[in-house]
PDB file of N, CA and C in Angstrom:
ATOM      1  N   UNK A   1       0.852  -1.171   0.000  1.00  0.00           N
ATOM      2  CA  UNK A   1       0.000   0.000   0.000  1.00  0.00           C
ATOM      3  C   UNK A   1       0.898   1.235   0.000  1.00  0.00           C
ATOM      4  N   UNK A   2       0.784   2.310  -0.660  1.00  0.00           N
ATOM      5  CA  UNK A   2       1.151   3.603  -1.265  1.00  0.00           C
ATOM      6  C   UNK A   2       1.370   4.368   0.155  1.00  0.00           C
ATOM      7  N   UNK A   3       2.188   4.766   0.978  1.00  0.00           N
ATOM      8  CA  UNK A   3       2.170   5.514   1.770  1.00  0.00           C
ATOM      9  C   UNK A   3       1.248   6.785   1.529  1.00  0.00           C
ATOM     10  N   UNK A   4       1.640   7.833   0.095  1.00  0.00           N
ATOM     11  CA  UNK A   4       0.811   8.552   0.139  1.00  0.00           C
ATOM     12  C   UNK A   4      -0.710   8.742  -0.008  1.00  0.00           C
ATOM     13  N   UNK A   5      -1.774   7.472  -0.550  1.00  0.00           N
ATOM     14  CA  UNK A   5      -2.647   7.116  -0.429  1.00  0.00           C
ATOM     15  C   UNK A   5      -3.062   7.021   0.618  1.00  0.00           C
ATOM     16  N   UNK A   6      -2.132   6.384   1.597  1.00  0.00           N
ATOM     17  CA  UNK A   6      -3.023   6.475   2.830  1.00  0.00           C
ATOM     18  C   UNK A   6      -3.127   7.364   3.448  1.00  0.00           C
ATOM     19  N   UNK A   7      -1.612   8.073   3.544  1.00  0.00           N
ATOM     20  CA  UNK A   7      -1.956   9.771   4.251  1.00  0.00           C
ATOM     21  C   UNK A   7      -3.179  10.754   3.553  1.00  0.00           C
ATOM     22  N   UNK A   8      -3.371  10.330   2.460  1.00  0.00           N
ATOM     23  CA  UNK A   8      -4.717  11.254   1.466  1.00  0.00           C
ATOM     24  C   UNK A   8      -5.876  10.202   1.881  1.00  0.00           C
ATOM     25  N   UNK A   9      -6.306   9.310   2.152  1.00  0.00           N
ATOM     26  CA  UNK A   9      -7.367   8.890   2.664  1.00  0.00           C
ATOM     27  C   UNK A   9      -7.869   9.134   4.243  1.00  0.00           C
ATOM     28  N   UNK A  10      -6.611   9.164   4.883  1.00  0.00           N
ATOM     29  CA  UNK A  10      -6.411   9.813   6.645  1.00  0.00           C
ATOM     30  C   UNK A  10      -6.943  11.576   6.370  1.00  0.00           C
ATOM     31  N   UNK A  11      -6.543  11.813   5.280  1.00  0.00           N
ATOM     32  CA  UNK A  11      -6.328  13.555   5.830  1.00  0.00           C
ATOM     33  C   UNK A  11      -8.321  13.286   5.158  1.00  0.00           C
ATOM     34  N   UNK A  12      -8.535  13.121   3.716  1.00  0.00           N
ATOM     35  CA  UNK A  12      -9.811  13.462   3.550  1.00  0.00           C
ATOM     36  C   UNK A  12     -10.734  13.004   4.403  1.00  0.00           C
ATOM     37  N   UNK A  13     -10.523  11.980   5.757  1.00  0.00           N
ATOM     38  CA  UNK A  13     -11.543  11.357   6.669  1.00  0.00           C
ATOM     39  C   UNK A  13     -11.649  12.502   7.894  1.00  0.00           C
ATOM     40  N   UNK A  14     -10.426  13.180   7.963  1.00  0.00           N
ATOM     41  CA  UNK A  14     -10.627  13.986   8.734  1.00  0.00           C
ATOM     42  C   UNK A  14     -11.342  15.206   8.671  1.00  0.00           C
ATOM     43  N   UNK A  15     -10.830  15.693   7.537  1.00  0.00           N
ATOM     44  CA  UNK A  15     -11.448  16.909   7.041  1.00  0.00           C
ATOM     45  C   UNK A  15     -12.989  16.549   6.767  1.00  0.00           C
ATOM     46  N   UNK A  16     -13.338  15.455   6.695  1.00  0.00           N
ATOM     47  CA  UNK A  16     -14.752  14.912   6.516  1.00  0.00           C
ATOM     48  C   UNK A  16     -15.573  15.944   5.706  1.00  0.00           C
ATOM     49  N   UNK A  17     -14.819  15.583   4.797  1.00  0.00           N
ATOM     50  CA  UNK A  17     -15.292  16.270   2.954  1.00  0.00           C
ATOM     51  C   UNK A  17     -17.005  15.880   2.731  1.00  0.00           C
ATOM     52  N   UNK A  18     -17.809  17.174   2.750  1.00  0.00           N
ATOM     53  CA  UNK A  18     -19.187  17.268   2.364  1.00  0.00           C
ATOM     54  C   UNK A  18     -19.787  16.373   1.339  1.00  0.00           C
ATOM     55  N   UNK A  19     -20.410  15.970   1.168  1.00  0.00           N
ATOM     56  CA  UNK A  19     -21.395  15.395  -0.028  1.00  0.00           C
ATOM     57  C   UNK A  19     -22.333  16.493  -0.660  1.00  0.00           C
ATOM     58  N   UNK A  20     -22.484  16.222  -1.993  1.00  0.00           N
ATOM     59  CA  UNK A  20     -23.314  17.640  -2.670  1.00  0.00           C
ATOM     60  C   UNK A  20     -24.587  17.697  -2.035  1.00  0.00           C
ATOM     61  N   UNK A  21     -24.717  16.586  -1.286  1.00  0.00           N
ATOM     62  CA  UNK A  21     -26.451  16.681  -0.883  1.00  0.00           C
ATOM     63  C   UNK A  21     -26.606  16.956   0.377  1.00  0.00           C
ATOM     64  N   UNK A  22     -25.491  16.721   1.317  1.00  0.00           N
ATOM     65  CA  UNK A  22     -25.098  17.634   2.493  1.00  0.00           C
ATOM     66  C   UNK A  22     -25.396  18.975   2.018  1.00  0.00           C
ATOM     67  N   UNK A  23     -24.483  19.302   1.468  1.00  0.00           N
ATOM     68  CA  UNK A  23     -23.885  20.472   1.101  1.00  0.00           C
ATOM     69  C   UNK A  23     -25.351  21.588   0.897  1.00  0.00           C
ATOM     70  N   UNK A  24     -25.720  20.932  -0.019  1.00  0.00           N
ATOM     71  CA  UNK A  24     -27.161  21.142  -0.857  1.00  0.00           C
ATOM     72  C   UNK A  24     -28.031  21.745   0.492  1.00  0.00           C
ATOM     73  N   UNK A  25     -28.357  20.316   1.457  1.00  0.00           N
ATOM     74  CA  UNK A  25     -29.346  20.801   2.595  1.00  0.00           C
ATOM     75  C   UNK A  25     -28.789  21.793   3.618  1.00  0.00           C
ATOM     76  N   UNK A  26     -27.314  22.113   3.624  1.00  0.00           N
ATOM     77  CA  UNK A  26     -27.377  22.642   4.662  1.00  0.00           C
ATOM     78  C   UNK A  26     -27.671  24.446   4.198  1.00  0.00           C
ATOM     79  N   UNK A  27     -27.040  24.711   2.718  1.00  0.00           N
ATOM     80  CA  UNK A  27     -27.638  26.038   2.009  1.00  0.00           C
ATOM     81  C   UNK A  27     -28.999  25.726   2.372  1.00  0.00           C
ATOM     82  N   UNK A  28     -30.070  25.161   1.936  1.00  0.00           N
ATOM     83  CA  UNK A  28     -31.296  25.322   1.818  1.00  0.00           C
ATOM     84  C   UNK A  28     -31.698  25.674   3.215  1.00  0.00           C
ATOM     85  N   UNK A  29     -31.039  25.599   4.229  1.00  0.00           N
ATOM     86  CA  UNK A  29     -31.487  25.473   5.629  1.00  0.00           C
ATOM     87  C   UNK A  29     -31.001  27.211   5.991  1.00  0.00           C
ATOM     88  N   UNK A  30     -30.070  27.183   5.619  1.00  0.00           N
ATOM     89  CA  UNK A  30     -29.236  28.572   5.750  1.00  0.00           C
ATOM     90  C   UNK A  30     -30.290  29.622   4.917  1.00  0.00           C
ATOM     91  N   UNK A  31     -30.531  29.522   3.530  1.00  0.00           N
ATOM     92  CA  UNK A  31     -31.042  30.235   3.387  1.00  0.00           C
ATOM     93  C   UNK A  31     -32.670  30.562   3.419  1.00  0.00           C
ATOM     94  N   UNK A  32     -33.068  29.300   4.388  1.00  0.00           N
ATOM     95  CA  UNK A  32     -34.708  29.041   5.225  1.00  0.00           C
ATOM     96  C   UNK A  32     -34.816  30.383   5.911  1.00  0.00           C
ATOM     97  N   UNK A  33     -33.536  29.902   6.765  1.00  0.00           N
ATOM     98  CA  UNK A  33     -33.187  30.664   8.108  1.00  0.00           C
ATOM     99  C   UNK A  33     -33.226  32.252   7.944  1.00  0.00           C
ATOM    100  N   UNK A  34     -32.230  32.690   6.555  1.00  0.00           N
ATOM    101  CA  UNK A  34     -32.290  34.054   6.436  1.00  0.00           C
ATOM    102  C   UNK A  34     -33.388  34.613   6.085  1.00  0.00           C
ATOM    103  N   UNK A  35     -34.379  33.755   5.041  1.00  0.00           N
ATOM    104  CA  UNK A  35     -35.614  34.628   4.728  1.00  0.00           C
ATOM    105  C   UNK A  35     -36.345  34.659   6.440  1.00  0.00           C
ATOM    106  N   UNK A  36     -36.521  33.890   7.434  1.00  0.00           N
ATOM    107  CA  UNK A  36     -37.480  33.974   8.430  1.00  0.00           C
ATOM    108  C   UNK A  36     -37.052  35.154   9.238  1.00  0.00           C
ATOM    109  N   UNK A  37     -35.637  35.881   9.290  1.00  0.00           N
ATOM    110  CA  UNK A  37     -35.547  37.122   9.393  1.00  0.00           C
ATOM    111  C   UNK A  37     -35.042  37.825   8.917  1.00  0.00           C
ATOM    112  N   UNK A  38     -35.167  38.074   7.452  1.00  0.00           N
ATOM    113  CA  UNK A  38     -35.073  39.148   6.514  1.00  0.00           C
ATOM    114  C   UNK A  38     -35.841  40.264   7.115  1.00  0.00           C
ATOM    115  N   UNK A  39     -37.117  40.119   7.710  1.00  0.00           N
ATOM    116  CA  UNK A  39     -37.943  41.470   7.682  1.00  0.00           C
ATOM    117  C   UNK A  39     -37.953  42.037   9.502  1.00  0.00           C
ATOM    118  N   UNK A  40     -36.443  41.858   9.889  1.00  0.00           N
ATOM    119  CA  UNK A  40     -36.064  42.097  11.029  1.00  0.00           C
ATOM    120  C   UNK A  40     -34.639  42.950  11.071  1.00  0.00           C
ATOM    121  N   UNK A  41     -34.621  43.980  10.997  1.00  0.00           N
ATOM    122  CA  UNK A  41     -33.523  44.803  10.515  1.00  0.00           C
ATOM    123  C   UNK A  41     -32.068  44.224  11.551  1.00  0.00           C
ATOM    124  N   UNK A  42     -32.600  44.470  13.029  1.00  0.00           N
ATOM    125  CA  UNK A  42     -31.547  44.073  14.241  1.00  0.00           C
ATOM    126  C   UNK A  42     -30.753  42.904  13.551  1.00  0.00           C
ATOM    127  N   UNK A  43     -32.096  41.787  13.440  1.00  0.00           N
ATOM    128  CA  UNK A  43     -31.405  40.179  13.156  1.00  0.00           C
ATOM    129  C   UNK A  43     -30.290  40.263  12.057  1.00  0.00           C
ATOM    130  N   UNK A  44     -30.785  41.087  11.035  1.00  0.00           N
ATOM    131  CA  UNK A  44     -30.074  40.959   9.827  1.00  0.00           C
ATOM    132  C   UNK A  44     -28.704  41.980   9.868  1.00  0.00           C
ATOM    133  N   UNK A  45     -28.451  43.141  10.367  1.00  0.00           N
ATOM    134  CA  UNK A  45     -27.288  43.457  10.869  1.00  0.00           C
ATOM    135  C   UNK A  45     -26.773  42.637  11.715  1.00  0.00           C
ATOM    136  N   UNK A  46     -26.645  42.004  12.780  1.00  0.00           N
ATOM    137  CA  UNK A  46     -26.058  40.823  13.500  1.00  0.00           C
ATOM    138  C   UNK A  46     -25.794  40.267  12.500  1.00  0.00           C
ATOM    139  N   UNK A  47     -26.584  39.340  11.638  1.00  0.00           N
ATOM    140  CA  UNK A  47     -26.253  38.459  10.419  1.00  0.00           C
ATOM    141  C   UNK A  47     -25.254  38.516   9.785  1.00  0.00           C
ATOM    142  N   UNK A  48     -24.868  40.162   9.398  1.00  0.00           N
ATOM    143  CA  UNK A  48     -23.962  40.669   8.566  1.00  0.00           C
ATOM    144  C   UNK A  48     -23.030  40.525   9.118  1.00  0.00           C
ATOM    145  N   UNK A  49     -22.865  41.337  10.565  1.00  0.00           N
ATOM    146  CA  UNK A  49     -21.715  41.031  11.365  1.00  0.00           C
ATOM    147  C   UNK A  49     -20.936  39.843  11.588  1.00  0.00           C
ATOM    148  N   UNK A  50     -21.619  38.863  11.687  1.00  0.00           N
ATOM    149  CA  UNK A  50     -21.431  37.884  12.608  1.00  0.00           C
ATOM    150  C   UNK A  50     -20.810  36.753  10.861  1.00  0.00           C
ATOM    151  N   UNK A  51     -21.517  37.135   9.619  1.00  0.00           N
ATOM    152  CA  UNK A  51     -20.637  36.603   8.173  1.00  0.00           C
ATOM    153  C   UNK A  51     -19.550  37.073   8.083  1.00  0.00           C
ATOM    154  N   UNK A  52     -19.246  39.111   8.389  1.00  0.00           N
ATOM    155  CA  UNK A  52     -17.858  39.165   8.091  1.00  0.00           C
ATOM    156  C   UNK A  52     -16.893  38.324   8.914  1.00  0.00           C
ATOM    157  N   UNK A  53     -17.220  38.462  10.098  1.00  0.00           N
ATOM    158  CA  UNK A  53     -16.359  37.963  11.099  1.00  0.00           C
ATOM    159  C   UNK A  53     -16.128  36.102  10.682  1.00  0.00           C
ATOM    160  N   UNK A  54     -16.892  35.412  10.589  1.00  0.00           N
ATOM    161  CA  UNK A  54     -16.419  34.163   9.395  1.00  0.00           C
ATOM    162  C   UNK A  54     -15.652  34.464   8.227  1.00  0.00           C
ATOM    163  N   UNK A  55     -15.739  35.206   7.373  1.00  0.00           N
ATOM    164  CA  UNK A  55     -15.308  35.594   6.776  1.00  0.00           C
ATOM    165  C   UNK A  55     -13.139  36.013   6.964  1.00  0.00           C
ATOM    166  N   UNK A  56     -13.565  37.077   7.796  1.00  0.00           N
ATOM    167  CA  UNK A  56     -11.865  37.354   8.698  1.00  0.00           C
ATOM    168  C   UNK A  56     -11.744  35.804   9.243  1.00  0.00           C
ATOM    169  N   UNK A  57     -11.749  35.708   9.865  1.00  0.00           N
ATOM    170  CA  UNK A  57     -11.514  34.077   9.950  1.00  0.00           C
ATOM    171  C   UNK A  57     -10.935  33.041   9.169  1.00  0.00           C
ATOM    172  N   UNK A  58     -12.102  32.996   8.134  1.00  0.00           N
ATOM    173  CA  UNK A  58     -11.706  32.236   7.220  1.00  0.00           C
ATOM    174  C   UNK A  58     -10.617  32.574   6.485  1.00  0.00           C
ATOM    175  N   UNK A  59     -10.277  33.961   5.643  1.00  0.00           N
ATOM    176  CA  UNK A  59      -9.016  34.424   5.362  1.00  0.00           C
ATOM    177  C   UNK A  59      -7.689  34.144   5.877  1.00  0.00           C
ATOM    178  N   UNK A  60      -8.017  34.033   7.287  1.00  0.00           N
ATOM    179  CA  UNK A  60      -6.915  34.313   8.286  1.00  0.00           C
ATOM    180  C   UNK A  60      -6.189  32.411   9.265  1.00  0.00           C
ATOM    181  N   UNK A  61      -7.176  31.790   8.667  1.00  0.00           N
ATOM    182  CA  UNK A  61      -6.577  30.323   9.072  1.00  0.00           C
ATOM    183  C   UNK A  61      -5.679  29.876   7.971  1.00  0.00           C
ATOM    184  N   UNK A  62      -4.486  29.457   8.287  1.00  0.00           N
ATOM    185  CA  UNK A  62      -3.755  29.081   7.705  1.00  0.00           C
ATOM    186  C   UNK A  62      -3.736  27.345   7.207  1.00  0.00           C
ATOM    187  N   UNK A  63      -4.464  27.027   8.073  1.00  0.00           N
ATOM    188  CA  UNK A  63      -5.028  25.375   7.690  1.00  0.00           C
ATOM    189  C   UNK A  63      -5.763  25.088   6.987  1.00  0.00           C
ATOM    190  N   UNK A  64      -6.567  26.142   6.667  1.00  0.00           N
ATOM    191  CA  UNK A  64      -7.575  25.827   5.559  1.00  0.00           C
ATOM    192  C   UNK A  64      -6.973  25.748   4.199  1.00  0.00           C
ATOM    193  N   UNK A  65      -7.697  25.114   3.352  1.00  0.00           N
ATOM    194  CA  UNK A  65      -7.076  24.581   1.734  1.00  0.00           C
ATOM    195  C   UNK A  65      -8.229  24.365   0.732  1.00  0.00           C
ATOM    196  N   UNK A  66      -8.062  24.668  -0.447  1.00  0.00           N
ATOM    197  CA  UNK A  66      -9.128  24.627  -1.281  1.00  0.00           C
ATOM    198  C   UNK A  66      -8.926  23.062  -1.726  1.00  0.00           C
ATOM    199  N   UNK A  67      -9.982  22.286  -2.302  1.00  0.00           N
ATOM    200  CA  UNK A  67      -9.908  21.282  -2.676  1.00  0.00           C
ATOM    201  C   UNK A  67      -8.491  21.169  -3.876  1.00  0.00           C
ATOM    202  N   UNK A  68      -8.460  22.247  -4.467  1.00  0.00           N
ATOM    203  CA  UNK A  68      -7.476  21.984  -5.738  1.00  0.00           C
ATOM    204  C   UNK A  68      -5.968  22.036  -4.889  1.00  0.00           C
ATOM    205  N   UNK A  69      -6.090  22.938  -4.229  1.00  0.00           N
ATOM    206  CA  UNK A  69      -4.659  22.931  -3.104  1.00  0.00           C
ATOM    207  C   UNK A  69      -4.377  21.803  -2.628  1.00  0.00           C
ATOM    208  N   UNK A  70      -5.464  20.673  -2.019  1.00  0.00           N
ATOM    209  CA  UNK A  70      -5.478  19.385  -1.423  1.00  0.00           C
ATOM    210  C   UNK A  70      -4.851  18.484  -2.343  1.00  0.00           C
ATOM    211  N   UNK A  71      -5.472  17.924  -3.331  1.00  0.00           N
ATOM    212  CA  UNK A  71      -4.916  17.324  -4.621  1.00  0.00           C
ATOM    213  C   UNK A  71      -3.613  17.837  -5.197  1.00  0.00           C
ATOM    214  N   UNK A  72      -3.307  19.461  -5.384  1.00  0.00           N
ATOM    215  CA  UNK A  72      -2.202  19.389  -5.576  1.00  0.00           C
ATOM    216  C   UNK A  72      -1.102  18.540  -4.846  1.00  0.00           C
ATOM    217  N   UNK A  73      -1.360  18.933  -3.549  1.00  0.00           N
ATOM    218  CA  UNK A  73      -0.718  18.563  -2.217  1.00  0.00           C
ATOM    219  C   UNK A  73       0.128  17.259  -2.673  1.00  0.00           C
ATOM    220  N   UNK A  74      -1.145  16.257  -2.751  1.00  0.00           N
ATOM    221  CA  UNK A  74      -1.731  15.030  -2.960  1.00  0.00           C
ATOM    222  C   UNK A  74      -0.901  14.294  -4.208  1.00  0.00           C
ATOM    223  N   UNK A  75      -0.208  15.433  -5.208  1.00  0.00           N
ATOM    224  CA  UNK A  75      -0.122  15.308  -6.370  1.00  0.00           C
ATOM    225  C   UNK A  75       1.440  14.819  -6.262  1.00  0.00           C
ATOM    226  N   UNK A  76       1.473  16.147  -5.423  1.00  0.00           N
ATOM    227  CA  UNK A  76       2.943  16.150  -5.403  1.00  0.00           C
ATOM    228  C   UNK A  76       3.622  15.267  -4.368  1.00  0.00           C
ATOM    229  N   UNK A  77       3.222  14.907  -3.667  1.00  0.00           N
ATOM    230  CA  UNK A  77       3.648  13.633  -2.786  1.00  0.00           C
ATOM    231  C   UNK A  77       4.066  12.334  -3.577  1.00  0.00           C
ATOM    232  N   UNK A  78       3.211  12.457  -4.390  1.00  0.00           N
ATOM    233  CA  UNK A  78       3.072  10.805  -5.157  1.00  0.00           C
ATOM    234  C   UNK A  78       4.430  11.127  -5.731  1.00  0.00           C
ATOM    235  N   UNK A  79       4.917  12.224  -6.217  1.00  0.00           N
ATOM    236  CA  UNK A  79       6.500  12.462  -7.028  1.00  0.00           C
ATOM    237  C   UNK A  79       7.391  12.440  -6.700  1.00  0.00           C
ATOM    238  N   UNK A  80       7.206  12.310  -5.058  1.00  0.00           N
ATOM    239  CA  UNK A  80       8.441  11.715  -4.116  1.00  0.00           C
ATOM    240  C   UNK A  80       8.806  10.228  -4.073  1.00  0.00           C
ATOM    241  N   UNK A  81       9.932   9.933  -2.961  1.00  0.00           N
ATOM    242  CA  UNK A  81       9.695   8.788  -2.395  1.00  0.00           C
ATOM    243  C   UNK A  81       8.832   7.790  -2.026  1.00  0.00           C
ATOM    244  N   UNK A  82       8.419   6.804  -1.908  1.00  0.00           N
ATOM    245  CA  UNK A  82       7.003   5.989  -1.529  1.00  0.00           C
ATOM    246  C   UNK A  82       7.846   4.759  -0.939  1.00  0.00           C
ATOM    247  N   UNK A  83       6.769   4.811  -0.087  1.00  0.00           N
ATOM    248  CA  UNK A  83       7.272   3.192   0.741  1.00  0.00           C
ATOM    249  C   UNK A  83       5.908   2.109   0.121  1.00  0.00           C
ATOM    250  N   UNK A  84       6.142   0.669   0.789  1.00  0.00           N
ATOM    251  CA  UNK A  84       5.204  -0.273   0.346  1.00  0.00           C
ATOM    252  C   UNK A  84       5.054  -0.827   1.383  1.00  0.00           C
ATOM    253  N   UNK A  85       4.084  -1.463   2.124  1.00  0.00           N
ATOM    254  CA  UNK A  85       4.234  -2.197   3.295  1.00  0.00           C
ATOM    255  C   UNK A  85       2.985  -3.513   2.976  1.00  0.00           C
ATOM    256  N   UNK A  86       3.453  -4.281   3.701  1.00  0.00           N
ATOM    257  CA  UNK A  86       3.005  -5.751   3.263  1.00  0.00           C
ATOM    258  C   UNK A  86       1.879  -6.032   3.809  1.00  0.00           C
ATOM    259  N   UNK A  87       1.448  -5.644   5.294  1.00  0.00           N
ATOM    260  CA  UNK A  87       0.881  -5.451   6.231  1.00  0.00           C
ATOM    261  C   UNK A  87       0.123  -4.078   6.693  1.00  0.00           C
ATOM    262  N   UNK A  88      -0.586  -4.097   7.556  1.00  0.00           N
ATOM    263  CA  UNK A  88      -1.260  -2.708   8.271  1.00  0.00           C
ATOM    264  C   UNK A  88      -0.085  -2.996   9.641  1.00  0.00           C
ATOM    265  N   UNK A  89       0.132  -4.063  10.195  1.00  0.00           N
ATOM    266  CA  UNK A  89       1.033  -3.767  11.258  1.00  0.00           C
ATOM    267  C   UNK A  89       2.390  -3.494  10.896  1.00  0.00           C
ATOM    268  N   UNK A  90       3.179  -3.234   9.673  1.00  0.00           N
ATOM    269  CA  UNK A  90       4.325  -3.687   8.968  1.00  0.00           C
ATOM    270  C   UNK A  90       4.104  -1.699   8.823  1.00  0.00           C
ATOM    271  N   UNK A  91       3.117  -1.376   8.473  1.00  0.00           N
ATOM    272  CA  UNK A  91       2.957   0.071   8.517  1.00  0.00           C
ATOM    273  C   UNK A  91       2.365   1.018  10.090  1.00  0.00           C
ATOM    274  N   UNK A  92       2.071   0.352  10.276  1.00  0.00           N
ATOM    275  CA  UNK A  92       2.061   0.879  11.887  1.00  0.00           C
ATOM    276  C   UNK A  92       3.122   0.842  12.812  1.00  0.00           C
ATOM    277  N   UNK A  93       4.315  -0.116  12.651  1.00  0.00           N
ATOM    278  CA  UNK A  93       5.588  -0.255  12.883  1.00  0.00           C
ATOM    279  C   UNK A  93       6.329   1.100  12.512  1.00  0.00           C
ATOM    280  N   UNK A  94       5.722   0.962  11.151  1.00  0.00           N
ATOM    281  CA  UNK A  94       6.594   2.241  10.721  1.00  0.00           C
ATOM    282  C   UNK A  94       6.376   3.573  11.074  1.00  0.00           C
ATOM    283  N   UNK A  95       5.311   3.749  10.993  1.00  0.00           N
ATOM    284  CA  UNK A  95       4.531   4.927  11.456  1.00  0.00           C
ATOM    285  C   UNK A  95       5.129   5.449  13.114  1.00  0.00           C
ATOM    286  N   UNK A  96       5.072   4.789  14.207  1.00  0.00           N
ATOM    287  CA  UNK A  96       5.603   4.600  15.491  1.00  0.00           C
ATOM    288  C   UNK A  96       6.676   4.928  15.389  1.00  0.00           C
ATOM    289  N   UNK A  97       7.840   4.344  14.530  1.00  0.00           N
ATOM    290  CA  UNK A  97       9.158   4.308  14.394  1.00  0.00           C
ATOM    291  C   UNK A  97       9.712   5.942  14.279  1.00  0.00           C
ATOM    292  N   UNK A  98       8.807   6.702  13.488  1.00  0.00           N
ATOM    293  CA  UNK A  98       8.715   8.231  12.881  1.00  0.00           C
ATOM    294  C   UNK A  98       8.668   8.765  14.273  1.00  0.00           C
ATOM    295  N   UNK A  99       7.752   8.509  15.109  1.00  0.00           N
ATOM    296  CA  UNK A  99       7.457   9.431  16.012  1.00  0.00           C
ATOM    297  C   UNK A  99       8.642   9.144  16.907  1.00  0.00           C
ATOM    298  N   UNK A 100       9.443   8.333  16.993  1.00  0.00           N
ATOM    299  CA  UNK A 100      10.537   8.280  18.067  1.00  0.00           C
ATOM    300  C   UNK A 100      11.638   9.244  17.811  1.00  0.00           C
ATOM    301  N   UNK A 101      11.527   9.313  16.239  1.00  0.00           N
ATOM    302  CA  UNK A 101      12.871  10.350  15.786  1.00  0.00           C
ATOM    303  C   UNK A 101      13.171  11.503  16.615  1.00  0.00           C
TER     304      UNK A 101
END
């Protein structure tokens, strides 16, 4: 097994990458939410506020990555070195072994 395959199957489980139909319901819910107080001026300034500030945020994390950034990532790993391991314990050996360095 491909070392870097598995680190790209570890990282996308974590990041626990949306489905379009996730994705799909959770807009539709979001934008439920905004029409039920559109005709509330307070709510909808908070609203605003409270997007830029996601917004600064989001700009400002350095962990975050666009899907094409990921795959690049992803891309360029594979153009390195690669190990093979015979086993899941033959790679868990190895894995352990890293962290002692």
């Amino acid at each position: 097994m491909h070392l870097g395959t598995i680190l790209a199957v570890g990282i996308a489980k974590t990041l626990k990458v949306m489905t379009a139909v996730q994705l799909n319901t959770m807009n539709t819910e979001l934008w439920q939410g905004i029409g039920a107080i559109a005709d509330s001026e307070p709510l909808m300034k908070r609203l605003t506020k409270y997007v830029k500030k996601l917004v600064k945020e989001k700009e400002s994390d350095p962990t975050l990555m666009t899907k094409e950034e990921f795959f690049d990532m992803i891309d360029e790993a594979k153009k390195g070195p690669s190990k093979r391991f015979a086993s899941v314990e033959e790679l868990d050996k190895y894995i352990r072994s890293l962290w002692s360095l």
